[in-house]
Protein backbone atom coordinates (compact mmCIF):
# COMPACT_ATOMS: atom_id res chain seq x y z
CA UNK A 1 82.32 63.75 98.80
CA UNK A 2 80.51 60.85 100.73
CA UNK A 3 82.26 58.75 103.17
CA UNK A 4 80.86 55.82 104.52
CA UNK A 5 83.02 52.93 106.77
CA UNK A 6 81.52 50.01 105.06
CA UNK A 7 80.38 49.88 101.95
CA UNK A 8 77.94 46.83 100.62
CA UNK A 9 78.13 45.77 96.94
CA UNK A 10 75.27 43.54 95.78
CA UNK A 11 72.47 42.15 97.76
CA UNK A 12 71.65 38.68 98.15
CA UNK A 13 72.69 36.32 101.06
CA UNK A 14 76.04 36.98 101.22
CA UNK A 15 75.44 41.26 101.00
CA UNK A 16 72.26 41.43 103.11
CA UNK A 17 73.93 39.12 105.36
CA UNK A 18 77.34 41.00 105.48
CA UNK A 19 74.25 44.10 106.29
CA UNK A 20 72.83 43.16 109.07
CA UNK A 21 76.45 42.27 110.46
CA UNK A 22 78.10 45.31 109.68
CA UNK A 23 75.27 47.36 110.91
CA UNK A 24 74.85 45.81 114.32
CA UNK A 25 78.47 46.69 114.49
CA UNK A 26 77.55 50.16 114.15
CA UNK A 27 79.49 50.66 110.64
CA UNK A 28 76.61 52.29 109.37
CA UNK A 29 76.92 50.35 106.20
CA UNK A 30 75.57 51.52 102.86
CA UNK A 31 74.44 49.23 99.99
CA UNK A 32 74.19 49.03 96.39
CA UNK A 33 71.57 46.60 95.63
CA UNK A 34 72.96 46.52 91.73
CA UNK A 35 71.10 45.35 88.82
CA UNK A 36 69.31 42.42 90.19
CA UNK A 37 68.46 43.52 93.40
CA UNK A 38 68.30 39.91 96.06
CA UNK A 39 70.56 38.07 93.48
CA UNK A 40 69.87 34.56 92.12
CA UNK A 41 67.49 33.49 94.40
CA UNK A 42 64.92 36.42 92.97
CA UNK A 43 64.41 33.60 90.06
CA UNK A 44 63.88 30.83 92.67
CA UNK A 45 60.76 29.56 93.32
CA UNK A 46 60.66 26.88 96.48
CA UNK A 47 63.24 27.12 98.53
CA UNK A 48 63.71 24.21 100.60
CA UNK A 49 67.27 24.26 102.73
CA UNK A 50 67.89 27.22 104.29
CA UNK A 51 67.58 27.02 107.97
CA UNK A 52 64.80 28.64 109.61
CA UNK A 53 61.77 27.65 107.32
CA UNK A 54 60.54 24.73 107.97
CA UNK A 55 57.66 25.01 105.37
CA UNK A 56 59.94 26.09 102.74
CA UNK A 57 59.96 30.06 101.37
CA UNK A 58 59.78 31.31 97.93
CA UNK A 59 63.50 32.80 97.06
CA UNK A 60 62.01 36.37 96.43
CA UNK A 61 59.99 36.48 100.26
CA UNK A 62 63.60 34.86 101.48
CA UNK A 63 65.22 37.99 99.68
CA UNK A 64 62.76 40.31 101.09
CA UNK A 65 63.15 38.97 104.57
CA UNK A 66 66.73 39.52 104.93
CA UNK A 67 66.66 42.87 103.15
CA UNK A 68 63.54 44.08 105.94
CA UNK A 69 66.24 42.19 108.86
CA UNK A 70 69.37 44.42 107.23
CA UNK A 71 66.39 47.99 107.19
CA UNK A 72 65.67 47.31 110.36
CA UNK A 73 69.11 47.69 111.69
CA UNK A 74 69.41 51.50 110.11
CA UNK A 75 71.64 49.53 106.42
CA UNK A 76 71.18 52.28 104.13
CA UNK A 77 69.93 50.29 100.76
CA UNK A 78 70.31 51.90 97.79
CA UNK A 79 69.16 51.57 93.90
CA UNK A 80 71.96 51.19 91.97
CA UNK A 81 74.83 49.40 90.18
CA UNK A 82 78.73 50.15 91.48
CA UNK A 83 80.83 50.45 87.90
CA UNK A 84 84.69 50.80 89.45
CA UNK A 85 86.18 51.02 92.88
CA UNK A 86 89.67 52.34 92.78
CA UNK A 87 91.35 49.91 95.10
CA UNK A 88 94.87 51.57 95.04
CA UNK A 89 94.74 53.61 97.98
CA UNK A 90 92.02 53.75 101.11
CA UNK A 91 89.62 55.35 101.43
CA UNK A 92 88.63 53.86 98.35
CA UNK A 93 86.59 55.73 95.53
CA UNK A 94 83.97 54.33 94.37
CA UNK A 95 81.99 55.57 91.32
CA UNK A 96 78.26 54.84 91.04
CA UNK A 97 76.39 54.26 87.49
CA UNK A 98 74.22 57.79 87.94
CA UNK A 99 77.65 59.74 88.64
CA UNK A 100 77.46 59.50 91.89
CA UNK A 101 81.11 59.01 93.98
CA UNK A 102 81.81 58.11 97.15
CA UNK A 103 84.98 57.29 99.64
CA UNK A 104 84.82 53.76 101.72
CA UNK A 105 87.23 52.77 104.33
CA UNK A 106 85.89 49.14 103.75
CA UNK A 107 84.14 47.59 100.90
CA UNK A 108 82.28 44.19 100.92
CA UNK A 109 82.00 42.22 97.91
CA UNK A 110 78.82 40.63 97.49
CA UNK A 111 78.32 40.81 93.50
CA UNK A 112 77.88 37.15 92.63
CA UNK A 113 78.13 35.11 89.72
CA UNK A 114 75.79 34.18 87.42
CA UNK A 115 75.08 31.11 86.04
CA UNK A 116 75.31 29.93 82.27
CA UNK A 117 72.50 28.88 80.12
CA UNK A 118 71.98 27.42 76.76
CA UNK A 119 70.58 30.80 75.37
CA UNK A 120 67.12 28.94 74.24
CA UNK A 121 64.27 30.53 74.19
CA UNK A 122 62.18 27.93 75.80
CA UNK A 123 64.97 27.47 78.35
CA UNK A 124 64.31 30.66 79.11
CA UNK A 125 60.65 30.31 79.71
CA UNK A 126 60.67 26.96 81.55
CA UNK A 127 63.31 28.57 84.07
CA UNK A 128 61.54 27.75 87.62
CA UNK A 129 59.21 25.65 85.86
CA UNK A 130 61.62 22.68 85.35
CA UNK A 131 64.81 24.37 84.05
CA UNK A 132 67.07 24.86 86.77
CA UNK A 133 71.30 25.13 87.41
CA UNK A 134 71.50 23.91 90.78
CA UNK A 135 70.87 19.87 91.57
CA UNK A 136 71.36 20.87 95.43
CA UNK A 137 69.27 23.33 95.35
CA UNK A 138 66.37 21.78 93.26
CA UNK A 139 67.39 17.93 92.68
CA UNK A 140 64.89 17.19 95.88
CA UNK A 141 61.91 18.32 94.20
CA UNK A 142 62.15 15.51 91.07
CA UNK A 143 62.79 12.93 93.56
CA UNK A 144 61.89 9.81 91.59
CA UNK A 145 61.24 11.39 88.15
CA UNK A 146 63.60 11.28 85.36
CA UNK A 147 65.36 14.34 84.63
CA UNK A 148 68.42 15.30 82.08
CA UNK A 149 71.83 16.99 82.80
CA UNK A 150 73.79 19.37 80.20
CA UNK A 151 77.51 19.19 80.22
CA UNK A 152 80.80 17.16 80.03
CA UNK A 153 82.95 18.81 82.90
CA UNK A 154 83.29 18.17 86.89
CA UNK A 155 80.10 20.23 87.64
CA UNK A 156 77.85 17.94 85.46
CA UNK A 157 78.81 14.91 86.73
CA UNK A 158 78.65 15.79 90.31
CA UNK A 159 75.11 16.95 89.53
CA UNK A 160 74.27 14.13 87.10
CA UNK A 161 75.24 11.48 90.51
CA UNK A 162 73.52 13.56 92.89
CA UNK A 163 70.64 13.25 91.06
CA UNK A 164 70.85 10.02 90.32
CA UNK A 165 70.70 9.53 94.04
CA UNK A 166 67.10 10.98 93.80
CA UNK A 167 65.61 10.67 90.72
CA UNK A 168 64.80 7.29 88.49
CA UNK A 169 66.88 8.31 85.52
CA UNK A 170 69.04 10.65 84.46
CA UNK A 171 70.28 11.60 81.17
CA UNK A 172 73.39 13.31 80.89
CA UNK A 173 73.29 15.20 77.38
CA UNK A 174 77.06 16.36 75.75
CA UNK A 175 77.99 17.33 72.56
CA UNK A 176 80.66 15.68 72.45
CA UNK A 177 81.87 12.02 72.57
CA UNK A 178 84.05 12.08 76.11
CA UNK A 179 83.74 13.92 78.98
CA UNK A 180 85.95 16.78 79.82
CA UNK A 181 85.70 15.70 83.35
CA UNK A 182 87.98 14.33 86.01
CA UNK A 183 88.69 10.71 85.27
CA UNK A 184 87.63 10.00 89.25
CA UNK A 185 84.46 12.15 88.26
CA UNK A 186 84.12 10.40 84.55
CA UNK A 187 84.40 6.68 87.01
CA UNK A 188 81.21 7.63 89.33
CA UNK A 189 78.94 8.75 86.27
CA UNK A 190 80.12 5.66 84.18
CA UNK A 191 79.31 3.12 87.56
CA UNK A 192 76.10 4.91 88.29
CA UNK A 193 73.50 2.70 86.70
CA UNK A 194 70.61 5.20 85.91
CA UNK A 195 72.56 7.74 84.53
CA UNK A 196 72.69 7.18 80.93
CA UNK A 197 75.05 9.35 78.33
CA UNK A 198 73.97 10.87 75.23
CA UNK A 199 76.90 11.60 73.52
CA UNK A 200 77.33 14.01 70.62
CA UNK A 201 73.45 15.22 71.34
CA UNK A 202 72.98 19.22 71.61
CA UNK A 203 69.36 20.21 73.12
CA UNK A 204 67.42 22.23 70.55
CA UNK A 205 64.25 23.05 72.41
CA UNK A 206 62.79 22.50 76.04
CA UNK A 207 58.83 21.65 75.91
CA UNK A 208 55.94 21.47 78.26
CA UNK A 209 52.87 22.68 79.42
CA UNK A 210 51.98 26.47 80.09
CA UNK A 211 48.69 27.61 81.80
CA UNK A 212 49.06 31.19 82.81
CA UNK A 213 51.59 31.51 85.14
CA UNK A 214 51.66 27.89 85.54
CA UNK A 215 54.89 26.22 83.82
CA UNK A 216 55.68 22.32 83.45
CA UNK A 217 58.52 20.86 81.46
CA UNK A 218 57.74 17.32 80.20
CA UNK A 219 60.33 16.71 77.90
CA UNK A 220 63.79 17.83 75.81
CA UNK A 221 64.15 18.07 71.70
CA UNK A 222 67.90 16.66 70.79
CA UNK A 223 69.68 16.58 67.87
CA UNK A 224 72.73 14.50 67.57
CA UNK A 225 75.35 16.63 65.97
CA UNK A 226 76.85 13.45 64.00
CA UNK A 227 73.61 12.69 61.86
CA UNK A 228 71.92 15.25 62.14
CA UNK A 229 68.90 13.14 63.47
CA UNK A 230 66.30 14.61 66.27
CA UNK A 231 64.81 12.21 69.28
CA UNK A 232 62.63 13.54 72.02
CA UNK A 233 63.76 12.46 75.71
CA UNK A 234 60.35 12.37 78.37
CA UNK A 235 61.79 14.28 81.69
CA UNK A 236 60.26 16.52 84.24
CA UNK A 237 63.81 18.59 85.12
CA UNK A 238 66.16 19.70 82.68
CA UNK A 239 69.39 20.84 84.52
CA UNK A 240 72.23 22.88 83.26
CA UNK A 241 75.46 22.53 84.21
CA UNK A 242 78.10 24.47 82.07
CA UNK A 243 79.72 26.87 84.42
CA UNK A 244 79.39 30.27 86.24
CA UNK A 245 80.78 33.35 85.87
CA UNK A 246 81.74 35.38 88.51
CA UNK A 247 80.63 38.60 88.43
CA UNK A 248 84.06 40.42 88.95
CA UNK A 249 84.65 42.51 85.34
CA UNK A 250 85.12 45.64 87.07
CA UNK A 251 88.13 44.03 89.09
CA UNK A 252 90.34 42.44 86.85
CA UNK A 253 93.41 43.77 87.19
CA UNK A 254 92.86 45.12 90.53
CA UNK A 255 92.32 42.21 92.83
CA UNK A 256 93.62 38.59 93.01
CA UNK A 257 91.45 35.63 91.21
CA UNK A 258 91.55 32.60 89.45
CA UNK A 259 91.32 32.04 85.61
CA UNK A 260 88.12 32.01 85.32
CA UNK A 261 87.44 35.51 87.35
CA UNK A 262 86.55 34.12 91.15
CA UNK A 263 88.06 36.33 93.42
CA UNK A 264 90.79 34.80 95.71
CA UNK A 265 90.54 35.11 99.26
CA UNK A 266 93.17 34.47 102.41
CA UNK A 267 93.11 31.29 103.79
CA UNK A 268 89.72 30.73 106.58
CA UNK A 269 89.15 34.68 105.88
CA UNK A 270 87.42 36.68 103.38
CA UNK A 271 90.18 39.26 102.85
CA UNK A 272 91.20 39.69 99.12
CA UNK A 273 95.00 40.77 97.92
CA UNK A 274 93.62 44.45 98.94
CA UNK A 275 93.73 45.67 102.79
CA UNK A 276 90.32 46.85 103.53
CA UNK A 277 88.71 44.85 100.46
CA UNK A 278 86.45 41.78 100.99
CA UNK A 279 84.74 39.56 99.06
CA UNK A 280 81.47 36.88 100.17
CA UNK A 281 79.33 34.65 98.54
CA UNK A 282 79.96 33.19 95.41
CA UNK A 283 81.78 35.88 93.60
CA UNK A 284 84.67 34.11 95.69
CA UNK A 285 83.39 30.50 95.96
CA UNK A 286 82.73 28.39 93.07
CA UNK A 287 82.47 25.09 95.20
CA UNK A 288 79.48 25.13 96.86
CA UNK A 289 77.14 28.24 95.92
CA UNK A 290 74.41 27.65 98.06
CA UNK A 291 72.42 30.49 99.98
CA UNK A 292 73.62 29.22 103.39
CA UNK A 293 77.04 29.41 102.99
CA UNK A 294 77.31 33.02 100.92
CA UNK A 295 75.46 34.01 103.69
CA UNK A 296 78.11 32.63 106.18
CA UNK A 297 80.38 34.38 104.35
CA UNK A 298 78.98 37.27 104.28
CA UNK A 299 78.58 37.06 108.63
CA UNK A 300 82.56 36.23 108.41
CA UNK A 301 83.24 39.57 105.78
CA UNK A 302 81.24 42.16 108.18
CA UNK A 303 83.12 41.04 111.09
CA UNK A 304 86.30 41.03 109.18
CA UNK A 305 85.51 44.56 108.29
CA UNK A 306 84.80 45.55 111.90
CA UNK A 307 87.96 44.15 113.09
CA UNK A 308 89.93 45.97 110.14
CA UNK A 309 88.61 49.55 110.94
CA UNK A 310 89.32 49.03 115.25
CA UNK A 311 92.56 47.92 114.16
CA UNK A 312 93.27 51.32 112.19
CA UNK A 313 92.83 53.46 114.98
């Protein structure tokens, strides 16, 4: 059987970072790129605040950048989607979906979370076009445009102020009639003046303009849930802000996390409740999610590794 010192899973900023790390380090790491190879940023288009592009970088070339950066340094990339590590003993097996098992001494975490959507079909289609999760990471571009917000919890009001910083109005959309948020939260929306509530409104469609490849949302169809009656709100961005989920299935019951599936790490570290077993990016951070700081995670995970492995011999 296989055995590799540091084994990678998921790509993205956090992985390829943790790559290019670990392989300096000569750990001769080997990584399982999973089902969407590059992560979340693969659906990105402009990407405008990650250090080192000063022009802005479409999220797939930023992918492909740091995957060519981990190649370079000998990071053995491979096609392919981990299904269970068993974490009870080192070196930890590791089954692959073809069949395939290996033995790590270390693993790396890198799998992500994924972010939830309305399940329309237009929001579907207007995704990178004016549908977006992240007010960080895309708020900038609608600077001074009106744009709408979907939720009632702490997320959607962060994002609905943010915006509200940027943009000339901003409609926060929730189906019901209070907010689920934080009463300090629930006091900045209601003392923001441009953000305006529609309460008990559900979004039934996302329109706009499509011409070829080109996408451009220009509005939202609501239905209040009360009356039953439809209205038509004019925005550019529509953004959605109902949660994540951590993709950490394969790990429940076998490492430390939270109720809702983030994987808990050691204070200032990236060690989870298993010696040997790390975890970067957001699959362990449900505050910030941003590209930047998965990839500082992963930087902190490889070296973590490294120092694990001199101290075992």
């Amino acid at each position: 059987m296989e055995k590799v010192k540091c084994l990678i899973i998921g790509s993205g900023p956090a992985g390829y970072t943790a790559a290019i790390y670990a392989a300096r380090a000569d750990l001769k790491p080997v990584m399982y790129e999973g089902m969407e190879p590059g992560g979340q940023l693969t659906t990105t288009t402009e990407v405008d605040n990650f250090p080192g592009y000063p022009e802005g970088v479409e999220g797939p070339k930023m992918m492909e950048d740091m995957k060519k950066q981990a190649e370079r340094f000998d990071t053995d990339i491979r096609w392919g989607t981990v299904t269970d590590v068993d974490t009870s003993k080192r070196p930890f097996k590791v089954t692959i979906d073809d069949g395939t098992e290996l033995l790590a001494e270390t693993v790396i975490i890198a799998t992500g979370a994924t972010a939830k959507y309305l399940g329309l079909e237009s929001e579907e289609r207007f995704k990178g076009g004016g549908v977006s999760a992240c007010a960080t990471c895309d708020g900038f571009f609608y600077k001074g445009k009106d744009v709408a917000v979907v939720g009632g919890g702490d997320t959607a009001a962060e994002e609905a102020t943010y915006l509200a910083n940027l943009c000339r109005k901003v409609y926060l959309i929730h189906r019901r009639d209070e907010l689920r948020a934080s009463k300090a939260m629930q006091k900045r929306v209601f003392n923001t003046p441009n953000i305006e509530i529609l309460w008990n409104h559900e979004v039934k469609e996302i329109v706009g303009v499509e011409q070829g490849f080109t996408k451009a949302l220009n509005g939202a169809i609501l239905v209040n849930n009360k009356t039953g009656e439809e209205k038509k709100i004019d925005i550019e961005g529509f953004f959605v802000a109902i949660g994540h989920k951590p993709n950490t299935d394969m790990f429940k019951g076998k490492l430390e996390m939270d109720e809702t599936g983030y994987l808990i790490t050691k204070p200032d570290s990236t060690a989870t409740s298993v010696e040997g077993i790390f975890a970067a990016g957001d699959v362990q951070d449900k505050h910030f999610r941003q590209a930047v700081t998965a990839a500082g995670t992963g930087c902190m995970a490889a070296i973590e590794a490294e120092r694990f492995l001199g101290e075992q011999l």
